[in-house]
Protein backbone atom coordinates (compact mmCIF):
# COMPACT_ATOMS: atom_id res chain seq x y z
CA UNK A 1 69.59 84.32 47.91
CA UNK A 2 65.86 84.29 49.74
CA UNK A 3 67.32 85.65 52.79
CA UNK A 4 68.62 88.48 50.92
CA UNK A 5 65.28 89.34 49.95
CA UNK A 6 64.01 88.61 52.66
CA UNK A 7 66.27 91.11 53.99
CA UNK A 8 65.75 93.52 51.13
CA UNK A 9 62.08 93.63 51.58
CA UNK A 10 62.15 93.80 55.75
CA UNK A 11 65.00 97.15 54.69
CA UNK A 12 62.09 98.70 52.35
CA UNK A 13 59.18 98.13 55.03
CA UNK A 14 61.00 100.06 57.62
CA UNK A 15 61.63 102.82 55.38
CA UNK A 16 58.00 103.00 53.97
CA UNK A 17 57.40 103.50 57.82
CA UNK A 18 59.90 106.07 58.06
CA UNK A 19 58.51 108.26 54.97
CA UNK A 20 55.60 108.12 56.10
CA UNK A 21 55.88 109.05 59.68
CA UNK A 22 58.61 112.15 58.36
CA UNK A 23 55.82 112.65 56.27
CA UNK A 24 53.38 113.17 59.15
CA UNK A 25 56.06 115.08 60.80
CA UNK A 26 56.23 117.72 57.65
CA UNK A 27 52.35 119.25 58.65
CA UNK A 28 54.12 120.58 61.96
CA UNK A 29 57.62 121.96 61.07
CA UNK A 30 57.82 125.46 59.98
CA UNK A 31 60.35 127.51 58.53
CA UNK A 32 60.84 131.02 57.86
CA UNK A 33 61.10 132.70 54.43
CA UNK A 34 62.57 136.60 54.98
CA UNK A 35 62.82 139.46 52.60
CA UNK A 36 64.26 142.96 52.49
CA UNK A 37 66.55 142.16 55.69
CA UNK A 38 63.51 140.63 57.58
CA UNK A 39 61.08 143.76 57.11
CA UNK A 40 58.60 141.00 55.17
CA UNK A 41 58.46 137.36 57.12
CA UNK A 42 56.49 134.36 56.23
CA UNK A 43 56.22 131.22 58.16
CA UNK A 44 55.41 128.35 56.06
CA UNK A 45 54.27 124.40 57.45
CA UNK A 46 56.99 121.69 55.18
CA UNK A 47 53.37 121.04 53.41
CA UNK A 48 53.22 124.55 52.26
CA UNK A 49 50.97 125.65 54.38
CA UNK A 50 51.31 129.68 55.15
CA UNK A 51 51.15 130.18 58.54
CA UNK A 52 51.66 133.86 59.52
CA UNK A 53 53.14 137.03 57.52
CA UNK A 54 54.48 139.47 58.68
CA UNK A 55 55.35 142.94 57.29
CA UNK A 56 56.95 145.93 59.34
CA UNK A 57 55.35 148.84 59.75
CA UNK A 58 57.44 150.96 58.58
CA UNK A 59 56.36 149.43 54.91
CA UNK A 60 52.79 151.06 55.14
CA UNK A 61 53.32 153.89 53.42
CA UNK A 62 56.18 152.79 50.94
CA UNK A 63 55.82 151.60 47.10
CA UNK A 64 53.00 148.77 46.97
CA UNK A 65 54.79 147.47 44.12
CA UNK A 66 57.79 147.67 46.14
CA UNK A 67 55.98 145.67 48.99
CA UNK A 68 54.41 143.20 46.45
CA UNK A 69 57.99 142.44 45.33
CA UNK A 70 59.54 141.44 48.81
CA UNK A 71 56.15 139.47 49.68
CA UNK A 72 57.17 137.55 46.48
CA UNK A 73 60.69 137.13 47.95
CA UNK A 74 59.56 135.98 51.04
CA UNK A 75 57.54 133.94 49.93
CA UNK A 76 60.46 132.19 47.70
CA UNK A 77 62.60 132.01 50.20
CA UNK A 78 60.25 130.15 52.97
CA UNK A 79 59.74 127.54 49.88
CA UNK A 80 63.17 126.84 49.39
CA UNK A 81 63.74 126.50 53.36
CA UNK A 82 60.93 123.83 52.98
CA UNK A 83 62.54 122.06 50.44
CA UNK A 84 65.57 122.00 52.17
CA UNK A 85 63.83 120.53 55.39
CA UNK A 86 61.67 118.20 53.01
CA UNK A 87 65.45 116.89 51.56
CA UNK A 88 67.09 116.69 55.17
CA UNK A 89 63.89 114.90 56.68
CA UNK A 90 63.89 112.56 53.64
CA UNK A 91 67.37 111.62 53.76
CA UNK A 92 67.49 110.81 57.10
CA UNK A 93 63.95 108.53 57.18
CA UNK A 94 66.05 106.40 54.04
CA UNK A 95 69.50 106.34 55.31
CA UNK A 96 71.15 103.02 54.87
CA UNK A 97 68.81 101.70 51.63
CA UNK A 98 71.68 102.70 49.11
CA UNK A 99 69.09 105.11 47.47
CA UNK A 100 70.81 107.10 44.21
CA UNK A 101 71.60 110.47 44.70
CA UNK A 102 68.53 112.70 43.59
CA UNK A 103 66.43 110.13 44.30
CA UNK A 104 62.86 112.22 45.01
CA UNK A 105 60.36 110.36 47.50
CA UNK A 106 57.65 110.06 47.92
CA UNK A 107 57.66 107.76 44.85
């Protein structure tokens, strides 16, 4: 029974290690949020972080309400694509503890 411990706690080192280097690694990824078929970009770090937006030119001179709407969007949609990344990164730095489904780290 010790060495399963053992074992166990050796298992939950490495993957303290791993969540926090993925962790480290979230500061530097960025993703992409889009909005009216790409006319209104943001880039976004996995820390939530904006980056860069970008609106086409052609939007100048249309509805500012209009424009406020699809920087919303865009801005939506880059925060889901980190929270996708945030889940895939995750996953992968605790594969192989037999975490439950749903699980949200850090703790």
């Amino acid at each position: 029974m010790r060495g399963n411990i053992g074992q166990l706690m050796k298992q939950a080192q490495m993957m303290q290690e791993n969540v926090r280097r993925v962790q480290d690694q979230l500061g530097t990824i960025e993703v992409e949020g889009q909005s009216g078929s790409g006319m209104v970009k943001v880039v976004m770090t996995c820390k939530h972080q904006v980056r860069r937006v970008a609106i086409d030119p052609s939007l100048a001179g249309e509805d500012r309400e209009m424009l406020e709407d699809l920087l919303v969007a865009a801005f939506n949609d880059a925060a889901q694509r980190v929270e996708a990344t945030v889940a895939e990164k995750m996953g992968s730095a605790t594969a192989g503890m037999g975490l439950p489904p749903g699980l949200k780290l850090p703790f």
